[in-house]
Protein backbone atom coordinates (compact mmCIF):
# COMPACT_ATOMS: atom_id res chain seq x y z
CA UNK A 1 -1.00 -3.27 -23.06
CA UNK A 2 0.04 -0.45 -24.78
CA UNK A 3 -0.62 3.84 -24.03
CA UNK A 4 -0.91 6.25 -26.46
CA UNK A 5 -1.90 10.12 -26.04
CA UNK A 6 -0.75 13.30 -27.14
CA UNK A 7 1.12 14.35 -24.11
CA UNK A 8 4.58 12.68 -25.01
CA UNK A 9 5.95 12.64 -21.14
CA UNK A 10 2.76 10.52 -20.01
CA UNK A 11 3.14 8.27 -23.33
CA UNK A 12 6.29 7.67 -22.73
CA UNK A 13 6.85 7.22 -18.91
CA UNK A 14 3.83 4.67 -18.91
CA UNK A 15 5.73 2.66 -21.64
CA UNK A 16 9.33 2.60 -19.62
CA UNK A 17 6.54 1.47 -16.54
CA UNK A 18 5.16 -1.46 -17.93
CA UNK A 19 8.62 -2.38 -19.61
CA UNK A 20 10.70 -1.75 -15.58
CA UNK A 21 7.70 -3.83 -14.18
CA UNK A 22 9.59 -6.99 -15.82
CA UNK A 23 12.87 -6.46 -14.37
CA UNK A 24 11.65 -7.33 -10.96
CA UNK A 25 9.43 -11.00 -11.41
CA UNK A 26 11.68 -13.34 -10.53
CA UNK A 27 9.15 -16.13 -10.78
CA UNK A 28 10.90 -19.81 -11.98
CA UNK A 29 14.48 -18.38 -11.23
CA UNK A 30 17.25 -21.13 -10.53
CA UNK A 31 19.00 -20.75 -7.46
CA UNK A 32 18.64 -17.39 -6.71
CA UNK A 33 19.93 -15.93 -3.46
CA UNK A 34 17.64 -15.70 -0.30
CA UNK A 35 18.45 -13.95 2.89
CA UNK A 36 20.38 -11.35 1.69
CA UNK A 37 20.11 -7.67 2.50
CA UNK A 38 21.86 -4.69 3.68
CA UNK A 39 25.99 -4.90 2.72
CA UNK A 40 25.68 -7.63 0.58
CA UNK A 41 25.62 -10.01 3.91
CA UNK A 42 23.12 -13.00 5.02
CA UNK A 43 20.87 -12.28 7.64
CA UNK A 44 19.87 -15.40 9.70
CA UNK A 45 17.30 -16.66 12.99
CA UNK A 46 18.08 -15.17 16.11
CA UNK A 47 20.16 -12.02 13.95
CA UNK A 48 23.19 -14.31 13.36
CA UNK A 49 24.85 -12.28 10.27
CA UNK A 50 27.04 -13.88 7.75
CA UNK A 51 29.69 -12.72 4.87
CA UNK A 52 29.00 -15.62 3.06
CA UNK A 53 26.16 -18.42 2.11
CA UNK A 54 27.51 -20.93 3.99
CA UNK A 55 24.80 -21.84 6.33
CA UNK A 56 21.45 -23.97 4.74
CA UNK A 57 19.01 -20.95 4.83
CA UNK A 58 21.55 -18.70 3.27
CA UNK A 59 22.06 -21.14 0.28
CA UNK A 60 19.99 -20.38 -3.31
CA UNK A 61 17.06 -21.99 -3.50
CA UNK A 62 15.03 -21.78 -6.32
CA UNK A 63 12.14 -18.90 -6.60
CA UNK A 64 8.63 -19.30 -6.66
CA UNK A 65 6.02 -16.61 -8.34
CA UNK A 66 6.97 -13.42 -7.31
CA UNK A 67 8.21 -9.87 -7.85
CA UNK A 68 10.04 -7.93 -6.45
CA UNK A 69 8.65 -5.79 -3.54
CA UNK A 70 10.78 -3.49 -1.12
CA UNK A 71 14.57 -2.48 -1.69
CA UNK A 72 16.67 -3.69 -4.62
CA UNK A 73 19.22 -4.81 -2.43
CA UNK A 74 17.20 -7.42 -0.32
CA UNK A 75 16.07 -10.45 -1.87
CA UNK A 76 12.86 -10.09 -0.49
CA UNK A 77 9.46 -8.54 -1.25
CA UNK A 78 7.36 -6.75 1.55
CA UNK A 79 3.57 -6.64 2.87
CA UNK A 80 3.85 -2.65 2.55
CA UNK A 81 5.07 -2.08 -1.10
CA UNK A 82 3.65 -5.31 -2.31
CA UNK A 83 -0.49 -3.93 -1.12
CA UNK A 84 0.67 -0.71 -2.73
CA UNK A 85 2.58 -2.78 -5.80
CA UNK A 86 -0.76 -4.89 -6.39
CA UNK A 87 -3.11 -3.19 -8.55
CA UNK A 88 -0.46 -1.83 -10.73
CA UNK A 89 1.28 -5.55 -10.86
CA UNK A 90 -2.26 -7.09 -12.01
CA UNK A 91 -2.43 -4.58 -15.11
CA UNK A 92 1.15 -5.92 -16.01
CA UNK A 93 -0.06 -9.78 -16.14
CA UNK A 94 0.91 -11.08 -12.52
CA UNK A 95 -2.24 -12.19 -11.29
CA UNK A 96 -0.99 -15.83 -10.30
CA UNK A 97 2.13 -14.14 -8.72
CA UNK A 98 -0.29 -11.30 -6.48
CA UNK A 99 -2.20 -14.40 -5.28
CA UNK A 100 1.06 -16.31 -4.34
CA UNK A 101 2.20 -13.57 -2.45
CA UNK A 102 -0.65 -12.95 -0.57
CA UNK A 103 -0.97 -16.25 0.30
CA UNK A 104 2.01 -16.54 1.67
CA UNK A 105 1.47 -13.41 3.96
CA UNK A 106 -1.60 -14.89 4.91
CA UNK A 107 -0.79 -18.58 6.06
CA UNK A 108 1.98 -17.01 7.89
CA UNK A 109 -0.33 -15.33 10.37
CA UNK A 110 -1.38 -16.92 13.24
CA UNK A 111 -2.23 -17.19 17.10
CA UNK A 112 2.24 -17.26 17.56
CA UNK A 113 2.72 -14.02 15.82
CA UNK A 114 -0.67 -12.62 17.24
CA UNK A 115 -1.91 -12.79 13.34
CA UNK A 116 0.64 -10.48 12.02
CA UNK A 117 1.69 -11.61 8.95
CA UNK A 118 4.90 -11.50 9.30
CA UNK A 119 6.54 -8.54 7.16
CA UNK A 120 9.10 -9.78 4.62
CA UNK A 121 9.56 -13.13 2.21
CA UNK A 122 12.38 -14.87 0.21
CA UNK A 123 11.39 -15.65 -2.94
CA UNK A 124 10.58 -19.09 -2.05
CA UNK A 125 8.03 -17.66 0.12
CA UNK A 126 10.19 -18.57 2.87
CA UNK A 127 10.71 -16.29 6.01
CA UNK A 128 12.72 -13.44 5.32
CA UNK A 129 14.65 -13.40 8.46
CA UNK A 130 16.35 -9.79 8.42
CA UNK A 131 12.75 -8.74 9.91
CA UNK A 132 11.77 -11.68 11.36
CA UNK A 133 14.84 -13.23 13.40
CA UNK A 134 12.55 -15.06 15.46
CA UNK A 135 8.88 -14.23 16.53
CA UNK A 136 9.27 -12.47 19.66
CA UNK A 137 10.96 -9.81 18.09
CA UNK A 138 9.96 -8.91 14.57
CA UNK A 139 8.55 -6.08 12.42
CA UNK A 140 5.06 -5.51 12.93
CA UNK A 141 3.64 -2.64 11.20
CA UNK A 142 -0.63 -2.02 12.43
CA UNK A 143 -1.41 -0.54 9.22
CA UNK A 144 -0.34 -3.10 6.70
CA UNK A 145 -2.19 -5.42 8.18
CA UNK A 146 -5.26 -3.67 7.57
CA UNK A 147 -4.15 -2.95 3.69
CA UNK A 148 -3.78 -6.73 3.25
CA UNK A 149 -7.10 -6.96 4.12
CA UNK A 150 -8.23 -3.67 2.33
CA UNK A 151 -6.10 -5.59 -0.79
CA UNK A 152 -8.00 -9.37 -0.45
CA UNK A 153 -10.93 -7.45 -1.85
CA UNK A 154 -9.52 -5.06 -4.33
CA UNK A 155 -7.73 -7.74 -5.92
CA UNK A 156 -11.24 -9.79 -5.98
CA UNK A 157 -12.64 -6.85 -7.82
CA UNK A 158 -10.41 -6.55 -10.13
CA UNK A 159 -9.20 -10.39 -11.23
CA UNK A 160 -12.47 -12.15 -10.49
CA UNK A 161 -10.97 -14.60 -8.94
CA UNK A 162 -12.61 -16.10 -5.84
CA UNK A 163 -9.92 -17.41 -3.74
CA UNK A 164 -9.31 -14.01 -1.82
CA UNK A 165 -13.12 -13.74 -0.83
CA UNK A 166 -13.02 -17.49 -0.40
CA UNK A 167 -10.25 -19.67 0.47
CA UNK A 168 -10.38 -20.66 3.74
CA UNK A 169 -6.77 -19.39 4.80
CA UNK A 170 -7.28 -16.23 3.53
CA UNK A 171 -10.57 -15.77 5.08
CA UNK A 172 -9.14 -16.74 8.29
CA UNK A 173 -6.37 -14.27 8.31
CA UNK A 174 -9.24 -11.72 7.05
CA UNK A 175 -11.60 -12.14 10.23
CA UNK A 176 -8.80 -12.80 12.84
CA UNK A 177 -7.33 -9.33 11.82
CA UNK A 178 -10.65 -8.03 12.18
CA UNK A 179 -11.60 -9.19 15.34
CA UNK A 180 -8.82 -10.86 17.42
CA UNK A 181 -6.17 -9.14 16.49
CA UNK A 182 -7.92 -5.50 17.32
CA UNK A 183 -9.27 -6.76 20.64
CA UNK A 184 -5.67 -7.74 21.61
CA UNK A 185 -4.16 -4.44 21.41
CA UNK A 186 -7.22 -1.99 21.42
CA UNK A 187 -6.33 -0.76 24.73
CA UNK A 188 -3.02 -2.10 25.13
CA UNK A 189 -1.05 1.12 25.83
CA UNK A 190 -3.51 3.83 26.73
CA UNK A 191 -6.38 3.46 29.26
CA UNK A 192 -9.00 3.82 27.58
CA UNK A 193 -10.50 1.64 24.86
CA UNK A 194 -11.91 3.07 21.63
CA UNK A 195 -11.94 0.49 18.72
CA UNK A 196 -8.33 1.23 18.01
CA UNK A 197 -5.32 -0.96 18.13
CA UNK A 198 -2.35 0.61 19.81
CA UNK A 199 1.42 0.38 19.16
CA UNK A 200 4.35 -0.40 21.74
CA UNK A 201 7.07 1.04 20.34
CA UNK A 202 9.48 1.03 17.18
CA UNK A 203 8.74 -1.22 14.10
CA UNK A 204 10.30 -4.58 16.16
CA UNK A 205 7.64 -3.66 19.37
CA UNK A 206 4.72 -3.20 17.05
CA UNK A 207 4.82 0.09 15.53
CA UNK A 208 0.81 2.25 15.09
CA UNK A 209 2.22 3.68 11.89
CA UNK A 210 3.99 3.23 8.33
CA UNK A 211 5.93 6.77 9.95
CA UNK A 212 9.27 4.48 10.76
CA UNK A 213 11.51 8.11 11.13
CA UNK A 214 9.41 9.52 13.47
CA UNK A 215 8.21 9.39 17.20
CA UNK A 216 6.64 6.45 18.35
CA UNK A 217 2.86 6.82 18.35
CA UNK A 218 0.22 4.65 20.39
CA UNK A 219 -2.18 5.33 17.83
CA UNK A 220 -1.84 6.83 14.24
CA UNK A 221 -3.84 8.61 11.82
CA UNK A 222 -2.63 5.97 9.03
CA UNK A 223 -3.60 2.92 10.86
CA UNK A 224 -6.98 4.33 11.70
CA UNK A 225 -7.06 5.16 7.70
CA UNK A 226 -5.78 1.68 7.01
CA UNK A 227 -8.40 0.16 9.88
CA UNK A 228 -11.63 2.35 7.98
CA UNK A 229 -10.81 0.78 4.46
CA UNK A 230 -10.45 -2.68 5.78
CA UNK A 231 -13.77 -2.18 7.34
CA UNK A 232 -15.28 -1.66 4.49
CA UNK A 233 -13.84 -4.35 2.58
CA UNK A 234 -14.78 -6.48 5.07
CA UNK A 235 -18.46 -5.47 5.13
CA UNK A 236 -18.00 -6.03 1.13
CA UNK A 237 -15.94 -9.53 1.32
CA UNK A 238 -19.36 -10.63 4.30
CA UNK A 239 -21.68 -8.68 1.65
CA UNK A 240 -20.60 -11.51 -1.35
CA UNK A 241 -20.17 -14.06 0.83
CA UNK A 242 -23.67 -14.18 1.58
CA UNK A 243 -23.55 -12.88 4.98
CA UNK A 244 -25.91 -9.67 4.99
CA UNK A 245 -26.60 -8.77 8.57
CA UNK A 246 -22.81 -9.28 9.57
CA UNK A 247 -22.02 -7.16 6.41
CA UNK A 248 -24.16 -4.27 7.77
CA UNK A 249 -22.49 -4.53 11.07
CA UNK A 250 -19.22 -3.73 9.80
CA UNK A 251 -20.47 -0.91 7.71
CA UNK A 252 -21.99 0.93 10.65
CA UNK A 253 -19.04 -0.32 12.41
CA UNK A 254 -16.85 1.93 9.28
CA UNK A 255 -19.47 4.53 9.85
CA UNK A 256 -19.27 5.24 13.65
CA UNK A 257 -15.05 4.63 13.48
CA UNK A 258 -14.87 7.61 10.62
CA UNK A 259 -17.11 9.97 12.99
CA UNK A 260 -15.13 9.10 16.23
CA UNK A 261 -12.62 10.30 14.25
CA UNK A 262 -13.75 13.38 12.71
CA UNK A 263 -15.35 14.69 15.24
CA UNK A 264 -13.29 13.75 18.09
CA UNK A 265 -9.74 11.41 17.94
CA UNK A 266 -8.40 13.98 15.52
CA UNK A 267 -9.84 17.07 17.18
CA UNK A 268 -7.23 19.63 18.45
CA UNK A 269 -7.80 22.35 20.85
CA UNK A 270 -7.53 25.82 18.91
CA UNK A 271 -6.72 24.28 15.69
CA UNK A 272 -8.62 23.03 12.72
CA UNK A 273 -6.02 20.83 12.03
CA UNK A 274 -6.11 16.92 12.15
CA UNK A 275 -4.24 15.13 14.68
CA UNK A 276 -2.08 12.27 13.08
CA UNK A 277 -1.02 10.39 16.53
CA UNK A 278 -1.27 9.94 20.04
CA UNK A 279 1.66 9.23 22.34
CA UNK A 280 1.37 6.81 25.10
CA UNK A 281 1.03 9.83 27.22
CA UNK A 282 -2.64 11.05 25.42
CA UNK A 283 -0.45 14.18 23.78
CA UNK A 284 -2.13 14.50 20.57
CA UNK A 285 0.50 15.50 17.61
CA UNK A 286 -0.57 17.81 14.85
CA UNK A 287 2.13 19.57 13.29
CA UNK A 288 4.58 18.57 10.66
CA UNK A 289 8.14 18.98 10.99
CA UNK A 290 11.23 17.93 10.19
CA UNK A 291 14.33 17.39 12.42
CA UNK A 292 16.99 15.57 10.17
CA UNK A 293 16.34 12.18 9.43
CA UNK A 294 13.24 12.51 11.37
CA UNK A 295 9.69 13.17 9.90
CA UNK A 296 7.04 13.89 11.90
CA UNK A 297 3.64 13.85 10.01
CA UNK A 298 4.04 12.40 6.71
CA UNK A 299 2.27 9.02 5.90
CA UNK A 300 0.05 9.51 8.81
CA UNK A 301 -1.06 12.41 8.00
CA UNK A 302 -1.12 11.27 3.87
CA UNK A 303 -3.50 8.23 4.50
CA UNK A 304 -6.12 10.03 6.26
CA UNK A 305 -7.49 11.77 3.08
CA UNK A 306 -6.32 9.24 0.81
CA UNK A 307 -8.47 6.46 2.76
CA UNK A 308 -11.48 9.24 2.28
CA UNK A 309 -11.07 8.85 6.74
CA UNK A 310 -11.61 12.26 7.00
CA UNK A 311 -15.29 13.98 5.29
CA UNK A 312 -14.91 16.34 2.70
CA UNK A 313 -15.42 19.96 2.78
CA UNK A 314 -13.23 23.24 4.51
CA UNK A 315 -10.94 21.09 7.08
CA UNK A 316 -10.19 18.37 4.51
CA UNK A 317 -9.28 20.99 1.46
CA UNK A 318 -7.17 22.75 4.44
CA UNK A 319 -5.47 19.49 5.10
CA UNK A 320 -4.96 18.83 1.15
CA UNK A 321 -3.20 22.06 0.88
CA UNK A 322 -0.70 21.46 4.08
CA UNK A 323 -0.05 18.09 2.63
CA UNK A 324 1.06 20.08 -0.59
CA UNK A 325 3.41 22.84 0.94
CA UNK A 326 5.04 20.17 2.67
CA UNK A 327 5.95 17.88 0.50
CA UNK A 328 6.86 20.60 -1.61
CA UNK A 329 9.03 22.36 0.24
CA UNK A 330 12.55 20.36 0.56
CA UNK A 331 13.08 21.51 4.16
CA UNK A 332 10.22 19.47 5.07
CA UNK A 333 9.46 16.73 2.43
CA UNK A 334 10.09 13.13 3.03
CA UNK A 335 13.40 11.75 2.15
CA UNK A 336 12.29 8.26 0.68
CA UNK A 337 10.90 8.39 -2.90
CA UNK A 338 8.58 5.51 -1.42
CA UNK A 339 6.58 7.83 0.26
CA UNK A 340 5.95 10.17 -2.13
CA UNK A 341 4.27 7.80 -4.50
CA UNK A 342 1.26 7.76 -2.20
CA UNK A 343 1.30 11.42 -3.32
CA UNK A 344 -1.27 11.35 -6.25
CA UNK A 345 -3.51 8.90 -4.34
CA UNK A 346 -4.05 11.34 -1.97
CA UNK A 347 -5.55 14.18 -5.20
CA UNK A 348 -7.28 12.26 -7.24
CA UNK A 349 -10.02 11.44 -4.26
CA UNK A 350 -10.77 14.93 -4.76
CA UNK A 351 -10.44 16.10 -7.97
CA UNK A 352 -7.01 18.13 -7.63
CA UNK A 353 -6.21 15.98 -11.16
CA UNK A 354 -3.33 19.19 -11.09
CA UNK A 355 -1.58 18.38 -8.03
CA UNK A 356 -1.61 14.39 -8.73
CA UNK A 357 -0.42 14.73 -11.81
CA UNK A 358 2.44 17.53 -10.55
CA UNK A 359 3.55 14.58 -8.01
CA UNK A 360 3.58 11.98 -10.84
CA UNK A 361 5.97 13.87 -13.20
CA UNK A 362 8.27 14.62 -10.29
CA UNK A 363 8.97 10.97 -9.12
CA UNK A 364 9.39 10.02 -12.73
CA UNK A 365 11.57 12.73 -13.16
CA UNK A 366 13.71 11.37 -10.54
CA UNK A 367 13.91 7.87 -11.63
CA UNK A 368 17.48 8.02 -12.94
CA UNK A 369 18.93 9.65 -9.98
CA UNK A 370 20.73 7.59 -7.07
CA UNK A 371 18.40 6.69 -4.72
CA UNK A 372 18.68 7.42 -0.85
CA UNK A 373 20.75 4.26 -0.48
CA UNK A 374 22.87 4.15 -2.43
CA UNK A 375 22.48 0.29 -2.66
CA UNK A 376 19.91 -0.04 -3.54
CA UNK A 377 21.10 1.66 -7.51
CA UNK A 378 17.94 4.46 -8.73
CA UNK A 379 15.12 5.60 -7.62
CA UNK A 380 13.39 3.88 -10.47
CA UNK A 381 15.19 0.48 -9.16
CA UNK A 382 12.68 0.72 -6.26
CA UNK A 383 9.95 -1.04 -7.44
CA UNK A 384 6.95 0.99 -6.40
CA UNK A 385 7.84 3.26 -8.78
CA UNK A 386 6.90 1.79 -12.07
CA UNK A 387 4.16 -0.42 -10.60
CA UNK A 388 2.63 2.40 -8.44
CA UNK A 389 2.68 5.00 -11.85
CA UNK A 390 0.72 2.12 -14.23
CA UNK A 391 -1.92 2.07 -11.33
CA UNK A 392 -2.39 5.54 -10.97
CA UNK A 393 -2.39 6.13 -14.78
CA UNK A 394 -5.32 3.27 -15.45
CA UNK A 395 -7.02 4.20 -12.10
CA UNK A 396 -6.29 7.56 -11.34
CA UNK A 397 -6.15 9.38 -14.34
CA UNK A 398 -8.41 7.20 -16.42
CA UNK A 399 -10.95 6.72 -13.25
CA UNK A 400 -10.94 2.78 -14.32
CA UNK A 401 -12.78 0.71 -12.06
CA UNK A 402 -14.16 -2.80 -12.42
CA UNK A 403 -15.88 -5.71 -10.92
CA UNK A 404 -15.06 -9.18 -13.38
CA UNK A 405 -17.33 -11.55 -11.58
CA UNK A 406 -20.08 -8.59 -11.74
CA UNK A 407 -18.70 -7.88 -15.25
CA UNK A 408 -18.88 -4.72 -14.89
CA UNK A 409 -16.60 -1.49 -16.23
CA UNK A 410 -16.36 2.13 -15.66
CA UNK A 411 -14.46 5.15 -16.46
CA UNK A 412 -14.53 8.06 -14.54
CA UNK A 413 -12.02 10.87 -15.74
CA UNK A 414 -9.37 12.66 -13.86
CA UNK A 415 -7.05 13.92 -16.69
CA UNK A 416 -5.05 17.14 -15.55
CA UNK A 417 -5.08 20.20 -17.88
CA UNK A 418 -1.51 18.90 -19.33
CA UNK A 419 -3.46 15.85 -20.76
CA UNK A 420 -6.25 15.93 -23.45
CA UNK A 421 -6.53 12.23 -25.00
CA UNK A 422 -5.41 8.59 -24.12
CA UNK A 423 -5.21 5.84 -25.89
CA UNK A 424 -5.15 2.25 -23.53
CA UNK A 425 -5.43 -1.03 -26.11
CA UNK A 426 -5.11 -4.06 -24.36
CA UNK A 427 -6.54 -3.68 -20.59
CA UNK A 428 -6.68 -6.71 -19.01
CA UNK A 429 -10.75 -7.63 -18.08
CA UNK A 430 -11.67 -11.06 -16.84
CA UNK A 431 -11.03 -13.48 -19.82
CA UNK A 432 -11.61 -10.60 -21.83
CA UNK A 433 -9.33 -7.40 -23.05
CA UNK A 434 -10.62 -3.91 -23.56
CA UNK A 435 -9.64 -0.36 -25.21
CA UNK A 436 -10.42 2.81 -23.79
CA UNK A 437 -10.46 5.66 -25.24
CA UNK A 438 -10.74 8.94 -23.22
CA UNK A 439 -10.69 12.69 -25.04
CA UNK A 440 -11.17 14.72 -22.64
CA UNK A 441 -14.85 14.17 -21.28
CA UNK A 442 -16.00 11.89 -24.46
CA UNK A 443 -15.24 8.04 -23.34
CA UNK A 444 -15.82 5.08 -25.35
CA UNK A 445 -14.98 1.20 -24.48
CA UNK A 446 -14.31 -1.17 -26.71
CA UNK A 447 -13.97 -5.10 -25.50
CA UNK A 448 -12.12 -7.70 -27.79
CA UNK A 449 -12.18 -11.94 -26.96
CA UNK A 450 -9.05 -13.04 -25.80
C-alpha cells in the first residue's frame, strides 16, 4: 500500500506509518519475554514482583499473532489501544492477528470476571498479570468493553470475515456485555436505574471512564458514548444475523439512550454545556480543568461527539470548539500523546477537515520526542501513533468506507485546505485490491485481482 499526493508532510508521514506499523507484530517470535512491565521487572499472580525470570510465568515463551498494543515497555497489548489500533492494523495486513487478539479478549470473559474481558495479554495470549493479579482485583475499564463490541462489527465490515458476527465465543461475549453485564451494574452505585452501568471506583474497582487521572465518576460521558455505538453495532451484528425484530429493539434501544442523554443525563442547570460524569453523590461535572497530573474532562468529554452521542447543531459546535481551546492550550491539554490521537476522530464527524488535520500534524510532529515515560523511548514508539494516523488518513481524510461481504465501496472526502490530491494504490478490499484517487472533489476507484 503505497500514498502519494502533493502535500509532502502527509506523503511522507503516511509512508514512515505503514513502515513503524512493522516494528511492533511480534507474531512467530522465539522466546520472547512475557510479564514484563514497568522497571524492567516481572509482574506475577497475586502482585508478587520479580528482578528476574526465574519463576515459570516469567520465563519466554514463544509469541502467537500479535502486535503490539499499549506501552513499549510492557510486553503486552491492551483492549483500549488495540479497538483504537484495529482499523488502522487491518490496512497494514494483520487481519489474522486483529482476529487473534480479539479472540483472546473475548474467551477471557466470563460469569468469574463478570464478562470483563480482562484488560491486558502476553503475547501468547496469556494473562497479562500486571493488571490482572488475580480476578478480584483487576483493571476493568466500562467503556472498552463496549468498543470491543463496537469493534466485532467494524472489523466484520471491513475484512468480510464472518467469525466476529458469528463464532459462537465471540457472540457470547457480544450479548453478555449487552445484557448481563449492564444489568449487573446499572444501578450499582447510584439509586436510581437508567440503562447505565456505573463504576466503583479507580481502574482496579471498575472504573465508568477511559479518564484514569481524574476523579472517580459513577457514570461517564465516554462510557455512555462507548455504550450508544455498541448499541448500534449490536442492532447491526442481530440485523445480519437474521434476527430483525431483536435488531429493531436495540436500535430504538440506541435511540431512546442518545435522547436520555441529550436532553437530560448531560443537562446542566444554567449552562449549555454537556455534563461528562456523575459522582456517586448525583454532582454532575461539567467543566474542564487541570490540577497537575490530574485531568478532569478529557476523553469523556472527547467521545461524546466522536461517538455522534450528542445531536448536531449550536450545543454540539459549542462543545467542538471547547474541546479545541483545551487541548490547545498547554495549561490544560492532556499529558499522554494517547489521548490526543482520538483528536481528529472527534472533527472529521463534522466536517472541521481543518482542525483534524491541525491535530494530525501535531502528534506526528512529536513523534521523535521522548515520550511521557521515559521508558517507554518516543512518542512514535507508542503504537497508536502510526496505526491510529493510517486509519484516519484512509478513513478520515479519504471518507473510505466498506462492506466486503456486501462488496461494497465508498469515498466520501474530508481533505483539509492543506491537501488537494491523493494517491492510495494498493487498499486492501476482500480478495481484491483497489486505487483511489481523490483531487479534491473528483474521485475515481479503480479495483485490480489479487
Amino acid at each position: 500500500m503505497k500514498l502519494e499526493s502533493s502535500n509532502q508532510f502527509l506523503q511522507s508521514a503516511f509512508a514512515w506509518a505503514v513502515e513503524k506499523t512493522a516494528q511492533f507484530v511480534v507474531t512467530g517470535v522465539k522466546n520472547g519475554a512475557v510479564n514484563q512491565g514497568d522497571g524492567g521487572k516481572w509482574y506475577g499472580p497475586n502482585g508478587l514482583v520479580l528482578d528476574t525470570p526465574s519463576a515459570t510465568w516469567a520465563r519466554p515463551k514463544d509469541y502467537k499473532p500479535a502486535f503490539w498494543a499499549g506501552y513499549f515497555d510492557r510486553t503486552a497489548y491492551y483492549i483500549r489501544d488495540f479497538v483504537h489500533q484495529a482499523v488502522g492494523a487491518h490496512f497494514v495486513g494483520l487481519d489474522d492477528e486483529i482476529y487473534h487478539m480479539f479472540y483472546t479478549f473475548a474467551s477471557h470473559a466470563s460469569e468469574k470476571t463478570g464478562w470483563f474481558a480482562p484488560w491486558a495479554f502476553n503475547f501468547d495470549n496469556s494473562i497479562y498479570y500486571m493488571d490482572t493479579p488475580n480476578y478480584n482485583t483487576f483493571v476493568r475499564e466500562i467503556t472498552a468493553q463496549f468498543e470491543l463490541v463496537e469493534t466485532a462489527y467494524k472489523l466484520y465490515l471491513w475484512t468480510g470475515d464472518d467469525r466476529y458476527i458469528h463464532d459462537p465465543v465471540i457472540l457470547n461475549y457480544i450479548e453478555k456485555i449487552m445484557t448481563d453485564f449492564i444489568d449487573s451494574l446499572d444501578g450499582a452505585v447510584l439509586p436510581e436505574k437508567n440503562g447505565i452501568p456505573e463504576g466503583f471506583g479507580d481502574i482496579f474497582q471498575i472504573t465508568a471512564t477511559y479518564n484514569e487521572r481524574g476523579f472517580h465518576a459513577a457514570e461517564a460521558g465516554d462510557s455512555i458514548a462507548a455504550m450508544y455505538q455498541a448499541t448500534l453495532a449490536y442492532a447491526n451484528i442481530l440485523k445480519c444475523r437474521g434476527r430483525a425484530a431483536e435488531a429493531d429493539a436495540q436500535l430504538k434501544r440506541a435511540e431512546l439512550l442518545k435522547e436520555y442523554f441529550n436532553h437530560n443525563w448531560s443537562v446542566v442547570a444554567g449552562s449549555d454545556m454537556y455534563a461528562y460524569a456523575i459522582d456517586n453523590k448525583g454532582k454532575k461535572y461539567y467543566e474542564w480543568r487541570k490540577n497537575g497530573a490530574e485531568i478532569h474532562g478529557g476523553a469523556s468529554l472527547l467521545f461524546i461527539p466522536m461517538k455522534r452521542l450528542s445531536y448536531p447543531g449550536e450545543r454540539n459546535d459549542k462543545l467542538l470548539d471547547y474541546i479545541f481551546e483545551k487541548e490547545l492550550d498547554e495549561r490544560t491539554r492532556e499529558d499522554n500523546i494517547e489521548s490526543l490521537t482520538y483528536l481528529p476522530e472527534v472533527f472529521f464527524p463534522y466536517e472541521q477537515n481543518n482542525r483534524a488535520w491541525f491535530w494530525m500534524k501535531h502528534i506526528i510532529s512529536q513523534k521523535d520526542m521522548p515520550h511521557e515515560r521515559a521508558a517507554q523511548g518516543t512518542n512514535g514508539d507508542y503504537p497508536e501513533i502510526s496505526f491510529t494516523f493510517i486509519s484516519q488518513v484512509i478513513a478520515g481524510i479519504m471518507g473510505v468506507s466498506v462492506d466486503v461481504k456486501e462488496g461494497t465501496i465508498s469515498v466520501s472526502p474530508h481533505l483539509p485546505d492543506e491537501i488537494r490530491d491523493i494517491k492510495l494504490t494498493g487498499l486492501q478490499f476482500g480478495k481484491q485490491t483497489v486505487d483511489i484517487f481523490i483531487n479534491k472533489n473528483t474521485v475515481s476507484i479503480c479495483n485490480k485481482s489479487k
